[in-house]
C-alpha atoms as a PDB file:
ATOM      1  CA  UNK A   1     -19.419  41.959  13.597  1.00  0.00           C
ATOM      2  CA  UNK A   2     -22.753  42.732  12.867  1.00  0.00           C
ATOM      3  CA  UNK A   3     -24.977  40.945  15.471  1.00  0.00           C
ATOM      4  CA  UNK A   4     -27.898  40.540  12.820  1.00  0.00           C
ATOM      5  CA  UNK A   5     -25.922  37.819  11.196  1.00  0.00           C
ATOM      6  CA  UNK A   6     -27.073  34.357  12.213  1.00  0.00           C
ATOM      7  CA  UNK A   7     -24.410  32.108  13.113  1.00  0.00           C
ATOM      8  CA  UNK A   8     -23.759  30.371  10.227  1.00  0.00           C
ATOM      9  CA  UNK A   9     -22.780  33.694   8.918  1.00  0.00           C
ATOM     10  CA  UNK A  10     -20.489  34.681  11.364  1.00  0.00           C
ATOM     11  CA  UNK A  11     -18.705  31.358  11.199  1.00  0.00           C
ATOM     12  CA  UNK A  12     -18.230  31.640   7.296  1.00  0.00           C
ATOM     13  CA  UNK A  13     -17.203  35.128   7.662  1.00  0.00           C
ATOM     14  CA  UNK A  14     -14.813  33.651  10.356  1.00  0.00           C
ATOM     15  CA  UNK A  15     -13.206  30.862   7.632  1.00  0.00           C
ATOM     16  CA  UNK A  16     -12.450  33.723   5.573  1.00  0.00           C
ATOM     17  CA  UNK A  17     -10.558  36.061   7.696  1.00  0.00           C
ATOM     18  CA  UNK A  18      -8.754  33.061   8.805  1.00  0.00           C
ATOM     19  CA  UNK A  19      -8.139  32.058   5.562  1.00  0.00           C
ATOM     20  CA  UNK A  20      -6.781  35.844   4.553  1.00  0.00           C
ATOM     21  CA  UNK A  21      -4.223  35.091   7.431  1.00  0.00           C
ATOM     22  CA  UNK A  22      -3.163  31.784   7.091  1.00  0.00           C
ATOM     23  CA  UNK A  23      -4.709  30.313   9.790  1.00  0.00           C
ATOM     24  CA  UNK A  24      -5.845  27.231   8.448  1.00  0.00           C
ATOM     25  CA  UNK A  25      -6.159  24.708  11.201  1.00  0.00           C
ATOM     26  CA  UNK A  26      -8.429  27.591  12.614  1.00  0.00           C
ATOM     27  CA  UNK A  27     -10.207  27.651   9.347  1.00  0.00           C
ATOM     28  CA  UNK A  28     -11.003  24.046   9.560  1.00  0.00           C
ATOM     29  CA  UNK A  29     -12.687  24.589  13.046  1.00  0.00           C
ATOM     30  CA  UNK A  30     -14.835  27.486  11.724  1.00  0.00           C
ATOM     31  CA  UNK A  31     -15.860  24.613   8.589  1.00  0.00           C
ATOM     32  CA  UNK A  32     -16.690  22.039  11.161  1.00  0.00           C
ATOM     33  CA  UNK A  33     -19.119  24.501  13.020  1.00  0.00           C
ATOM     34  CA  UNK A  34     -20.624  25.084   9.640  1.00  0.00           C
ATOM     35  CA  UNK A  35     -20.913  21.546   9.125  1.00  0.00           C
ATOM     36  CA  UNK A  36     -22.737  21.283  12.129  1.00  0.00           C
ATOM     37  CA  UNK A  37     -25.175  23.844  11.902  1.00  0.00           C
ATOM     38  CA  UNK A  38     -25.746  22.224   8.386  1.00  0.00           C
ATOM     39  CA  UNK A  39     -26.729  19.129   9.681  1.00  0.00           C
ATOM     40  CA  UNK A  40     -28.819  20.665  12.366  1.00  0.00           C
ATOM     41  CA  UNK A  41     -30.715  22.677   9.702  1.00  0.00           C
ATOM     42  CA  UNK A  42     -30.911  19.567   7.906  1.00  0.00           C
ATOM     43  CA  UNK A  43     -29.020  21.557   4.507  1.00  0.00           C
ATOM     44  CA  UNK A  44     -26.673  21.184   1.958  1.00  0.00           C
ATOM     45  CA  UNK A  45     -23.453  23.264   1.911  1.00  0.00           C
ATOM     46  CA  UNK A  46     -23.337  26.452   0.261  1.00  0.00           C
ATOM     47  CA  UNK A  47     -21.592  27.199  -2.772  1.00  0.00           C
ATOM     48  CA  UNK A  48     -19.221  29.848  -0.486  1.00  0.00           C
ATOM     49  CA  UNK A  49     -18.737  27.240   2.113  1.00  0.00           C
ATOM     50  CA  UNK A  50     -18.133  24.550  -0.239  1.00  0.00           C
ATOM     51  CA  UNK A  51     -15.509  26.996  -1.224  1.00  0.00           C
ATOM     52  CA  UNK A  52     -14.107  27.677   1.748  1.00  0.00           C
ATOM     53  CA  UNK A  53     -13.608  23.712   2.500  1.00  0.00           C
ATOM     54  CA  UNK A  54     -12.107  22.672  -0.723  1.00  0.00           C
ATOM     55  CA  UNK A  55      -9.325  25.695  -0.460  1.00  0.00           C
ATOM     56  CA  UNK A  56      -8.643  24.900   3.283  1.00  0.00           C
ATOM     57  CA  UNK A  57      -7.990  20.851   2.135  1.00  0.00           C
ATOM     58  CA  UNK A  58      -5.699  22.767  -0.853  1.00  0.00           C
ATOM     59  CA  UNK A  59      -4.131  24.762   1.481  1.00  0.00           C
ATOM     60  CA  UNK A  60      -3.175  21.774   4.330  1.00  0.00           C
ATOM     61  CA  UNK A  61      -2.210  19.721   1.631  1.00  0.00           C
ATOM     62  CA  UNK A  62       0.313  22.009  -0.695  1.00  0.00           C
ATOM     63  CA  UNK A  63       1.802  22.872   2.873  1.00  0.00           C
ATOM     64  CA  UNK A  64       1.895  19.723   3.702  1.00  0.00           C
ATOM     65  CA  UNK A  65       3.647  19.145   0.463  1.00  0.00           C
ATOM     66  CA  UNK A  66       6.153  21.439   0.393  1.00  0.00           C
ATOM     67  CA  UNK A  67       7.518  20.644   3.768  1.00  0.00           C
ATOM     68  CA  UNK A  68       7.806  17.015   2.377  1.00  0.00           C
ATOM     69  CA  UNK A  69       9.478  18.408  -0.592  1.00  0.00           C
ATOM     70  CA  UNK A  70      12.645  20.625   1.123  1.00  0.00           C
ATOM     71  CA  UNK A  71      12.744  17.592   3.599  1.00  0.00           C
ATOM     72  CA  UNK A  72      13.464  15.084   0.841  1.00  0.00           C
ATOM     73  CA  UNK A  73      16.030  17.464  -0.676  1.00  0.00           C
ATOM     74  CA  UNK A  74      17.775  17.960   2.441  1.00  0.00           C
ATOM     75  CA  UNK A  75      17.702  14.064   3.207  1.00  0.00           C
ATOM     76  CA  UNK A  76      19.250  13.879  -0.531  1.00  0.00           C
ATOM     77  CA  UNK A  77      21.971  15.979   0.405  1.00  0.00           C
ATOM     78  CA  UNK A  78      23.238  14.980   3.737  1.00  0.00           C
ATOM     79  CA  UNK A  79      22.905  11.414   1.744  1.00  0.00           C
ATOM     80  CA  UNK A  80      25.736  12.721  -0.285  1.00  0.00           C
ATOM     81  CA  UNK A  81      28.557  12.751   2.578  1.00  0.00           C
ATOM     82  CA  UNK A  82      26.459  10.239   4.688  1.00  0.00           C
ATOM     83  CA  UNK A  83      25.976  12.272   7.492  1.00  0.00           C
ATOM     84  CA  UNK A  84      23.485   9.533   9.339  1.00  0.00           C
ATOM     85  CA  UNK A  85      22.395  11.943  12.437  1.00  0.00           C
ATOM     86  CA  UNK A  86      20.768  14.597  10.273  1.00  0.00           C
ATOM     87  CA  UNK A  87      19.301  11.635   7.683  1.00  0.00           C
ATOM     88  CA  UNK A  88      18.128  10.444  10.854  1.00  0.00           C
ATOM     89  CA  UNK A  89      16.414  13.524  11.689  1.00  0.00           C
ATOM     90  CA  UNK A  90      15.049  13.917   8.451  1.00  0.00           C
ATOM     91  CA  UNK A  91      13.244  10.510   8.460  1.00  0.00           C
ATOM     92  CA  UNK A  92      11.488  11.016  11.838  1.00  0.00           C
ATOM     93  CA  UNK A  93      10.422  14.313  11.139  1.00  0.00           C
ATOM     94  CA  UNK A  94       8.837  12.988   7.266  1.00  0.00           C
ATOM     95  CA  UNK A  95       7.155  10.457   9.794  1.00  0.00           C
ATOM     96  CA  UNK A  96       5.466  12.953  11.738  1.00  0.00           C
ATOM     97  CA  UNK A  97       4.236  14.548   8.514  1.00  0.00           C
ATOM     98  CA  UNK A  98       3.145  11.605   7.413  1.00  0.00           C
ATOM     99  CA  UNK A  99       1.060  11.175  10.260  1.00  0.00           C
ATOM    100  CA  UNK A 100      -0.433  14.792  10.030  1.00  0.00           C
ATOM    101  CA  UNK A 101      -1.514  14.503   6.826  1.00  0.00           C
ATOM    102  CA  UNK A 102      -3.264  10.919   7.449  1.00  0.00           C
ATOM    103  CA  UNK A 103      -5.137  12.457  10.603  1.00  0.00           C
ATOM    104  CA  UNK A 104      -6.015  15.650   8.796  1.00  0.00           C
ATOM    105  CA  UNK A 105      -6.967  13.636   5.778  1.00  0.00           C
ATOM    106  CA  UNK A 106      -9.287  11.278   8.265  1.00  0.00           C
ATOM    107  CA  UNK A 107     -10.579  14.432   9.683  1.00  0.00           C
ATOM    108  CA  UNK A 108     -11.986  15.392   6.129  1.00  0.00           C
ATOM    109  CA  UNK A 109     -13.775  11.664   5.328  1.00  0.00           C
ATOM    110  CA  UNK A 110     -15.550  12.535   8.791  1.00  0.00           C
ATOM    111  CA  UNK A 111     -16.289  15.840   7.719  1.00  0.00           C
ATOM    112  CA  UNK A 112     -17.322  14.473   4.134  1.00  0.00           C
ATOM    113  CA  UNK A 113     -19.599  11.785   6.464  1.00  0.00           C
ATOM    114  CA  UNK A 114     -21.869  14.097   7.668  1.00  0.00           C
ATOM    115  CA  UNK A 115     -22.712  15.909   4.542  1.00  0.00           C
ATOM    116  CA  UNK A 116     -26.455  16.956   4.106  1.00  0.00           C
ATOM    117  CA  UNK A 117     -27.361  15.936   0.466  1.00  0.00           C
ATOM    118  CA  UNK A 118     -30.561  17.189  -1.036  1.00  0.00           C
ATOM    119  CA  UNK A 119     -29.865  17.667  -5.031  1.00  0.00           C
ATOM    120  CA  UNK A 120     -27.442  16.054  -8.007  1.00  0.00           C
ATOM    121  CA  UNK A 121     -24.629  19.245  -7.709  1.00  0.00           C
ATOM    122  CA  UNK A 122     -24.211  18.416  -3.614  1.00  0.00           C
ATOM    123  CA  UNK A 123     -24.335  14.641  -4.691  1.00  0.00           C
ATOM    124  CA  UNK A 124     -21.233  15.416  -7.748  1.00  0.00           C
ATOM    125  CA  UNK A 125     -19.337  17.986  -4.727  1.00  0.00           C
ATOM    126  CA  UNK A 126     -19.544  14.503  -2.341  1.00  0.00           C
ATOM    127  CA  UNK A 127     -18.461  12.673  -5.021  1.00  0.00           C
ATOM    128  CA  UNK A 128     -15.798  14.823  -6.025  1.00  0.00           C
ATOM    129  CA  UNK A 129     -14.164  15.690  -2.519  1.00  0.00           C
ATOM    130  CA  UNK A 130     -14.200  11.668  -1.708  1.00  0.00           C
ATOM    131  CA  UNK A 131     -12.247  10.984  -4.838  1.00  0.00           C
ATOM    132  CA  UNK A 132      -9.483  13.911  -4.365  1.00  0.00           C
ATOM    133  CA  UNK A 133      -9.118  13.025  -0.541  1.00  0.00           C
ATOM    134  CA  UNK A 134      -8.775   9.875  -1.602  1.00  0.00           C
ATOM    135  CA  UNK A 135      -5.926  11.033  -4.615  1.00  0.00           C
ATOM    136  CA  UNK A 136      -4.044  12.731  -1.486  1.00  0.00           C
ATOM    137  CA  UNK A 137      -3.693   9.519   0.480  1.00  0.00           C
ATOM    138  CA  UNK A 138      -1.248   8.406  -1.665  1.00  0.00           C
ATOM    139  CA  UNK A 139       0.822  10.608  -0.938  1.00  0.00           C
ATOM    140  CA  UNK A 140       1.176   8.570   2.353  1.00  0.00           C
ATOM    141  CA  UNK A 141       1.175   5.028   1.177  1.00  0.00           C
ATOM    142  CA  UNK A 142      -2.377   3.797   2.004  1.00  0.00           C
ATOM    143  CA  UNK A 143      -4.298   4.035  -1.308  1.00  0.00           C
ATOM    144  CA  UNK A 144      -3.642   2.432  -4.563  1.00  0.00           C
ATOM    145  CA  UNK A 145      -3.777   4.231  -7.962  1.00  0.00           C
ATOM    146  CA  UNK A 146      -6.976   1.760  -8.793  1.00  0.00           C
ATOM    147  CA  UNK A 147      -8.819   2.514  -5.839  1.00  0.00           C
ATOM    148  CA  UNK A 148      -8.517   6.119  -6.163  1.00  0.00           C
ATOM    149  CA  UNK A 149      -9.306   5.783 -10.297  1.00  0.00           C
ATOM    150  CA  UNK A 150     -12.667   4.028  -9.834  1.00  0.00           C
ATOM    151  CA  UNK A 151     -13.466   6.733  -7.021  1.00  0.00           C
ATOM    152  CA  UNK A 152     -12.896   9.152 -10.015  1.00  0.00           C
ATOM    153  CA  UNK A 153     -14.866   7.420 -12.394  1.00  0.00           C
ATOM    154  CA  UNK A 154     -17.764   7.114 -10.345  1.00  0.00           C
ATOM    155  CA  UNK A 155     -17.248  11.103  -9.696  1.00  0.00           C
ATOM    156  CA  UNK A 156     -16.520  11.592 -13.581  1.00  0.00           C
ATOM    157  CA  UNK A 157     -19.580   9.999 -14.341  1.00  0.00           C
ATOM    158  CA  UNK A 158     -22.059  11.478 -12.343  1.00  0.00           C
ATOM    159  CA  UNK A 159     -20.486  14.882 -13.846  1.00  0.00           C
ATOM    160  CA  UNK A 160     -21.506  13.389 -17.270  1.00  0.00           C
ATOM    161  CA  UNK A 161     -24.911  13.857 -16.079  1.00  0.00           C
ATOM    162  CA  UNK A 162     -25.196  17.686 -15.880  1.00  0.00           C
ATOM    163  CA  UNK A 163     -27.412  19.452 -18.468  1.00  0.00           C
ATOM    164  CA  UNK A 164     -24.461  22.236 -18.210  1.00  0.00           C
ATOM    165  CA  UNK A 165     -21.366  21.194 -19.183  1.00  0.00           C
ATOM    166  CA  UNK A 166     -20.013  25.039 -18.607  1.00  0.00           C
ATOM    167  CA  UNK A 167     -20.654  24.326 -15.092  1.00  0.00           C
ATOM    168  CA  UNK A 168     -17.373  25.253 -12.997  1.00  0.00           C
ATOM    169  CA  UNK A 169     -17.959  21.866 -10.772  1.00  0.00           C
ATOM    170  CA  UNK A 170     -17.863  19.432 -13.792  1.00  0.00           C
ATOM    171  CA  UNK A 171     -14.953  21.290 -15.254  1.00  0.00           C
ATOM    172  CA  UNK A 172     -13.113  20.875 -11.645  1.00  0.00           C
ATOM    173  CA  UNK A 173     -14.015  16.907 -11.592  1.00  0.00           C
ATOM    174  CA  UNK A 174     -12.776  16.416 -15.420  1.00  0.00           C
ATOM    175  CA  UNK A 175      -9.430  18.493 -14.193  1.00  0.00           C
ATOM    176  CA  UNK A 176      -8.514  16.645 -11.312  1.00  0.00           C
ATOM    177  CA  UNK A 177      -9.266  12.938 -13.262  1.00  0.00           C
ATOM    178  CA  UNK A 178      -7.354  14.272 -15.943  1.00  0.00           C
ATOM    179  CA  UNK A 179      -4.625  14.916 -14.343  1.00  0.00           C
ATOM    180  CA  UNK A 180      -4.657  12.049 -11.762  1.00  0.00           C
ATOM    181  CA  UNK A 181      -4.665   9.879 -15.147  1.00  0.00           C
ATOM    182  CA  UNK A 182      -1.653  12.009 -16.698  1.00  0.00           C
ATOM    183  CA  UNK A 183       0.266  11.909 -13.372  1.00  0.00           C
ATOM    184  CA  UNK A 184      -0.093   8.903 -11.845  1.00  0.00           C
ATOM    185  CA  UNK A 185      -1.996   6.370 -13.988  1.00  0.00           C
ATOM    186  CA  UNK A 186       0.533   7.591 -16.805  1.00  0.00           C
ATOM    187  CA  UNK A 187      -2.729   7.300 -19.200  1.00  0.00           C
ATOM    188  CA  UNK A 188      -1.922  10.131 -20.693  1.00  0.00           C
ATOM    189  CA  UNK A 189      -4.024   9.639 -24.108  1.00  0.00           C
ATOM    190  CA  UNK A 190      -7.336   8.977 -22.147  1.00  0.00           C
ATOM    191  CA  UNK A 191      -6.522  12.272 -19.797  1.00  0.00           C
ATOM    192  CA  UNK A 192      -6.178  14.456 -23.155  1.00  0.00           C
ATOM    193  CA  UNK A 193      -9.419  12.788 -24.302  1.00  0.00           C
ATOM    194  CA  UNK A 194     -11.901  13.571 -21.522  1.00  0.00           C
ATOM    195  CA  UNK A 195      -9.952  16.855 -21.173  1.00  0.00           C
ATOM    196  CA  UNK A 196     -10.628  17.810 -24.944  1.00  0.00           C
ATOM    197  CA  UNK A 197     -14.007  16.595 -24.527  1.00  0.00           C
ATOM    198  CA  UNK A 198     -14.862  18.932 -21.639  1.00  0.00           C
ATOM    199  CA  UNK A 199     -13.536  21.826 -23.676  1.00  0.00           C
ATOM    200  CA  UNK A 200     -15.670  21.052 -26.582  1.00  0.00           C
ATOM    201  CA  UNK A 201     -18.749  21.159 -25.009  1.00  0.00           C
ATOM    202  CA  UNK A 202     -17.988  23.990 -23.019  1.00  0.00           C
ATOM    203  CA  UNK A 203     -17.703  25.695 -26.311  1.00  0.00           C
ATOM    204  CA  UNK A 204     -20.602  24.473 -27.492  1.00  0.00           C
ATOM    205  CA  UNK A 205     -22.491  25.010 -24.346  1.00  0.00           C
ATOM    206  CA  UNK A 206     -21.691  28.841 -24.882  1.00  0.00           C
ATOM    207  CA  UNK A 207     -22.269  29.136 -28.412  1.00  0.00           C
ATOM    208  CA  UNK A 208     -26.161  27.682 -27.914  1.00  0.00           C
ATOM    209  CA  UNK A 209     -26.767  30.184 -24.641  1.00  0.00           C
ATOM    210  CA  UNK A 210     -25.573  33.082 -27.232  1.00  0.00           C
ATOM    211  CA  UNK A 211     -28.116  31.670 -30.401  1.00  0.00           C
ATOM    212  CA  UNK A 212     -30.626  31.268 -27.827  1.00  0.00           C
ATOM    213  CA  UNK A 213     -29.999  35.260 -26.379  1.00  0.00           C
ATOM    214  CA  UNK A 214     -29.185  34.190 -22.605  1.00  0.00           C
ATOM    215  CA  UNK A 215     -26.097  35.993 -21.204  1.00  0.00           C
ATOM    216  CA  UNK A 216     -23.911  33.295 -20.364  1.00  0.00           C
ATOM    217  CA  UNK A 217     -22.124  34.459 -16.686  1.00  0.00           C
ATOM    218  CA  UNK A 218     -19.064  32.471 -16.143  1.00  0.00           C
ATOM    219  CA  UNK A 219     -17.076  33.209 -13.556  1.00  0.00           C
ATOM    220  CA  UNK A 220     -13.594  33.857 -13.247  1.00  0.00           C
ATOM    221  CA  UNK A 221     -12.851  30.267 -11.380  1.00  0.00           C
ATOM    222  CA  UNK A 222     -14.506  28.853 -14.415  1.00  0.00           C
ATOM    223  CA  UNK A 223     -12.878  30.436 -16.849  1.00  0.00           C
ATOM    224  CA  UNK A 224      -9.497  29.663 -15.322  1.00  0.00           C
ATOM    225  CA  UNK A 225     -10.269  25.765 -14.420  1.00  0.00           C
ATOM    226  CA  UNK A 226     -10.918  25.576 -18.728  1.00  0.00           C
ATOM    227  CA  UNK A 227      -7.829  27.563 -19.002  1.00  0.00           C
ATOM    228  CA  UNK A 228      -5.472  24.884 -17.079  1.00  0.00           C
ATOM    229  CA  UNK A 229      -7.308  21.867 -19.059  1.00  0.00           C
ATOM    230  CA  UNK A 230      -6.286  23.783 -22.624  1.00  0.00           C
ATOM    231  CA  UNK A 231      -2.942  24.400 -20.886  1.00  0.00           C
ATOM    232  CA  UNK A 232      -2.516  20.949 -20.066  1.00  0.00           C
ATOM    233  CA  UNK A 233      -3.592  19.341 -23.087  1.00  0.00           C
ATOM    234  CA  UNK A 234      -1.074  20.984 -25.129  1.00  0.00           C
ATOM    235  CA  UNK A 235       1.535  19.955 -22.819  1.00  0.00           C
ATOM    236  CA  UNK A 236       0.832  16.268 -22.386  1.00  0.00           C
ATOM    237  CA  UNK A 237       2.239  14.409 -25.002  1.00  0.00           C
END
């Protein structure tokens, strides 16, 4: 490793590679050292380290997920012939998942805690990570669907606020309401609204850098977070 690179360099370079191999819970101790030095220097996040925390949360969680997902479906079917050992043995071990996820989960509002805000975009990243954290609780029974929507709205809102509406942040925040609203809200006419809405003026946004001669840059995370709202709105119904 090149030993010109200051530390908080080496430990984002660090998240990476252990991202690359799967190593989250590594990952998350080569964030928290970032954190750190963040709050030492007094600093907000940067966009790659932002980056690199909101895909290791992704990453705990979906695992998280999809051991809770063959474990149900294995309960299911030793329900079937009411084999009571193995449900048994399902149930404790869906109770030490449980409990994973609610420590990792704490772990994150910490994490989120000691954020360094200095402008509006770290202020809408806070805003956003508090309100999906917050979404992933109830997945283990100690949030309710209101409390989680008004953390939303407070993070929609704020998102509202941005002179760029092409911006891949506000697009992420107006994804993840939308679908919390679709999913479990079941408000499924006000998550194709703000969902159509963000599309618009995206468009629009686009179409006035082009009159005006600026090369819009979007990157490819933008470009796919519009693609899932279009994709979405044409499947809620």
């Amino acid at each position: 490793m090149n030993t010109l690179m200051s530390e908080r360099q080496k430990q984002i370079y660090r998240a990476q590679v252990y991202e690359w191999g799967g190593m989250y819970d590594k990952m998350m101790e080569a964030i928290q050292s970032i954190i750190t030095i963040a709050e030492f220097e007094k600093s907000e996040l940067e966009e790659v380290e932002k980056q690199l925390l909101s895909s290791c949360i992704k990453h705990k969680v979906n695992s998280t997920r999809n051991s809770f997902r063959k474990i149900i479906e294995e309960k299911s079917i030793q329900s079937r012939t009411k084999n009571e050992m193995q449900i048994s043995c399902c149930d404790d071990y869906l109770k030490i998942l449980k409990r994973r996820l609610q420590t990792f989960l704490n772990s994150i509002d910490t994490i989120i805690d000691r954020f360094i805000i200095n402008s509006d975009r770290g202020k809408l990243y806070k805003a956003k990570l508090i309100a999906d954290n917050a979404r992933y609780r109830l997945e283990v029974d100690i949030k309710t669907c209101e409390d989680v929507k008004k953390l939303y709205e407070d993070a929609y809102k704020l998102s509202q606020d941005f002179s760029d509406p092409s911006d891949a942040l506000v697009l992420s925040v107006v994804l993840n309401f939308a679908v919390f609203l679709a999913e479990r809200c079941n408000d499924i006419a006000r998550a194709k609204s703000i969902a159509k809405l963000a599309c618009k003026n995206f468009d629009e946004t686009i179409r006035k850098f082009d009159k005006l001669g600026y090369k819009s840059k979007i990157s490819e995370a933008t470009l796919k977070t519009l693609e899932t709202l279009k994709e979405h709105i044409n499947t809620w119904i």
